[in-house]
Protein backbone atom coordinates (compact mmCIF):
# COMPACT_ATOMS: atom_id res chain seq x y z
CA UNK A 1 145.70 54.67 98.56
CA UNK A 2 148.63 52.43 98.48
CA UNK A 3 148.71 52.82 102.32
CA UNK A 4 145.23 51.91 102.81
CA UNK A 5 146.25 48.87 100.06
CA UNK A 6 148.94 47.04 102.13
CA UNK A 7 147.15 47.81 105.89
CA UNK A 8 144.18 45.44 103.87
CA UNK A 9 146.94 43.36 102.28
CA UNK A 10 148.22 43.00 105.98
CA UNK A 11 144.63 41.72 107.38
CA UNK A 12 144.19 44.61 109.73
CA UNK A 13 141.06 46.27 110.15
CA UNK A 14 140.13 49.44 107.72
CA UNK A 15 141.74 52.53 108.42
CA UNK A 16 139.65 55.86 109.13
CA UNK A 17 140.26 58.42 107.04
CA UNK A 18 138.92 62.35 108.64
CA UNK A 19 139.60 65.28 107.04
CA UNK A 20 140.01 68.83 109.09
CA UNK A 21 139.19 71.26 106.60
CA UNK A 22 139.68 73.83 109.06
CA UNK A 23 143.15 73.88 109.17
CA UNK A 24 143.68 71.77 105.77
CA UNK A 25 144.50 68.39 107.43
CA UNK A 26 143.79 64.33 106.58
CA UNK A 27 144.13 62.24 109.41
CA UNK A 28 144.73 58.50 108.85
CA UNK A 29 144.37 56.25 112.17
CA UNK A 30 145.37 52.38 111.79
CA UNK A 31 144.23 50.22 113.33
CA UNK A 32 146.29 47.45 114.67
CA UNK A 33 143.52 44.77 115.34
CA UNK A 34 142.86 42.16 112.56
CA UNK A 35 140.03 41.26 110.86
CA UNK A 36 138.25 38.30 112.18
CA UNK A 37 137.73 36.64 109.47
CA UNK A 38 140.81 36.42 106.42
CA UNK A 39 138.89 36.00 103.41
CA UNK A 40 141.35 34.74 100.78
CA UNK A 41 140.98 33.44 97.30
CA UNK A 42 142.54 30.34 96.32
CA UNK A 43 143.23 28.72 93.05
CA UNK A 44 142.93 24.76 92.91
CA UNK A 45 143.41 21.87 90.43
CA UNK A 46 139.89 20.01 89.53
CA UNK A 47 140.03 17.96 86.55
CA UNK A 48 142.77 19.84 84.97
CA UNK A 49 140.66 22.59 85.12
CA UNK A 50 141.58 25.62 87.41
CA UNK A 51 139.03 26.44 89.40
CA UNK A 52 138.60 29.81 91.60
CA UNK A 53 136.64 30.11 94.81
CA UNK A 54 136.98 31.47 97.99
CA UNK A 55 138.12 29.08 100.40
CA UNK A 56 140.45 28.01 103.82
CA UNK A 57 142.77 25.23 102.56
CA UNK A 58 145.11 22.59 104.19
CA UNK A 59 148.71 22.68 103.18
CA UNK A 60 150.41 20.01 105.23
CA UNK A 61 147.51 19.83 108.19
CA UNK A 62 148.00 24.03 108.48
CA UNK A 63 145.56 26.35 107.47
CA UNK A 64 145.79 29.41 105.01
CA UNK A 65 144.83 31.72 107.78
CA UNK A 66 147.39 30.08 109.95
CA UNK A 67 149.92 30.62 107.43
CA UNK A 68 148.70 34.71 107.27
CA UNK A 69 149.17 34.50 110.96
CA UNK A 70 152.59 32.97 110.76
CA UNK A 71 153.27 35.35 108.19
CA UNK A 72 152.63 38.52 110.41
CA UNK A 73 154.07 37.33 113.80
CA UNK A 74 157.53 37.59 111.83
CA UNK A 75 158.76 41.03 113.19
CA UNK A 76 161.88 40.49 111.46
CA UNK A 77 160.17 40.80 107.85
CA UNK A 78 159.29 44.20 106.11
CA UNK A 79 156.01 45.19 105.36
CA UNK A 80 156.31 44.64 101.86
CA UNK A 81 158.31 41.18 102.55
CA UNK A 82 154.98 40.14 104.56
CA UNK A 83 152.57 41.49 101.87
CA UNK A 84 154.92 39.02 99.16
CA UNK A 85 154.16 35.96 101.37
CA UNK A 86 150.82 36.55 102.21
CA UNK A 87 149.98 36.72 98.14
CA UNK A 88 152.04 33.95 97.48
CA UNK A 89 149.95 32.30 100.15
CA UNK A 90 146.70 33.62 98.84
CA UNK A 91 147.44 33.38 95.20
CA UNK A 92 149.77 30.49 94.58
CA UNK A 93 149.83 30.12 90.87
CA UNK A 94 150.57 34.00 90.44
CA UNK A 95 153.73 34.81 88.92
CA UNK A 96 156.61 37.32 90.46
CA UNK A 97 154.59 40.23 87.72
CA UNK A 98 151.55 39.23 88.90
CA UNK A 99 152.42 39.94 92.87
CA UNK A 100 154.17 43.04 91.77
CA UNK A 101 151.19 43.96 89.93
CA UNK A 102 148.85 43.25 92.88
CA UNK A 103 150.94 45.23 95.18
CA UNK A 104 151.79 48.35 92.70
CA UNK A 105 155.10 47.88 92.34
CA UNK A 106 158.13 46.14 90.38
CA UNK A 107 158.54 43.00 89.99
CA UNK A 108 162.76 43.94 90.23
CA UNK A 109 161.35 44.65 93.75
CA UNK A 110 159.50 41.75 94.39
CA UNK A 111 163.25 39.50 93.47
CA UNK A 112 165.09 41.70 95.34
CA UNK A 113 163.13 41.66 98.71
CA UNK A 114 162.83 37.72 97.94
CA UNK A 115 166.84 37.96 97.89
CA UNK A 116 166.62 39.79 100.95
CA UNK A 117 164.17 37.38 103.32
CA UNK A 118 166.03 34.47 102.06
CA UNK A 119 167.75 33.88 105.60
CA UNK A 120 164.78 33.73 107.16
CA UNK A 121 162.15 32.65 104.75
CA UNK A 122 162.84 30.65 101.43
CA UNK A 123 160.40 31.15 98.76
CA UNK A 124 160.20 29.01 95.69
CA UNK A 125 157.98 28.19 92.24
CA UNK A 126 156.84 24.43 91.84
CA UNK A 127 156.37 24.18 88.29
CA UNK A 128 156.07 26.03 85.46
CA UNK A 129 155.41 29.78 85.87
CA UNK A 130 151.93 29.52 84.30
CA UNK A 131 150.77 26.24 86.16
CA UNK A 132 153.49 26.01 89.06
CA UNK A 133 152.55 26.98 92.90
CA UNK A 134 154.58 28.80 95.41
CA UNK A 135 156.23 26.79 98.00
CA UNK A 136 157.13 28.82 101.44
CA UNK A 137 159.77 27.80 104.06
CA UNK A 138 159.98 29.24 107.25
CA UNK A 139 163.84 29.01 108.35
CA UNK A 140 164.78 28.68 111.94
């Protein structure tokens, strides 16, 4: 399940899943084509109020779904490194516990990976851990 978890996480299309009882086998094919359509939910300000919907937003004239797509053509980022941006992207006011949470793991895992990327990607809270919003910079 967790595989099946970060391949959606990812954007990619659903993976099949056949089973060969025959000879006691579970074959898992992934596909490497992504969906056409990135769905994410975002959480914005409206009268102090925080509203959730289901959206495609405009940070600085670029697109959520462009920042997904800039998010996977980095070859030099893990798997899990990718799946940390991409819900700081889709869930900006979600705390490190939160993104751990969402990606069943740690969230000593989630700092140390952030640690890790830091070269090449800087990731930061804007505001208050309840209320604040993930900022992501792109280095080089």
């Amino acid at each position: 399940m967790k595989i099946i978890k970060a391949w959606d996480i990812l954007g990619f299309n659903s993976p099949e899943i056949h089973e060969e009882t025959e000879v006691k086998e579970v074959w898992l094919t992934l596909p490497l084509s992504v969906k056409s359509q990135i769905k994410t939910q975002i959480y914005s300000q409206n009268n102090n109020d925080n509203i959730r919907h289901n959206s495609r937003i405009e940070v600085d004239n670029i697109t959520v779904s462009q920042i997904i797509s800039q998010i996977n053509s980095h070859m030099d980022l893990s798997v899990i490194q990718r799946s940390i941006l991409k819900q700081m992207v889709s869930f900006p006011e979600s705390s490190i516990e939160e993104i751990a949470n969402a990606l069943g793991t740690k969230s000593e895992s989630i700092r140390y990976q952030r640690r890790l990327m830091q070269d090449k990607v800087l990731t930061e809270k804007i505001g208050s851990n309840k209320n604040g919003r993930w900022k992501i910079t792109f280095i080089g």
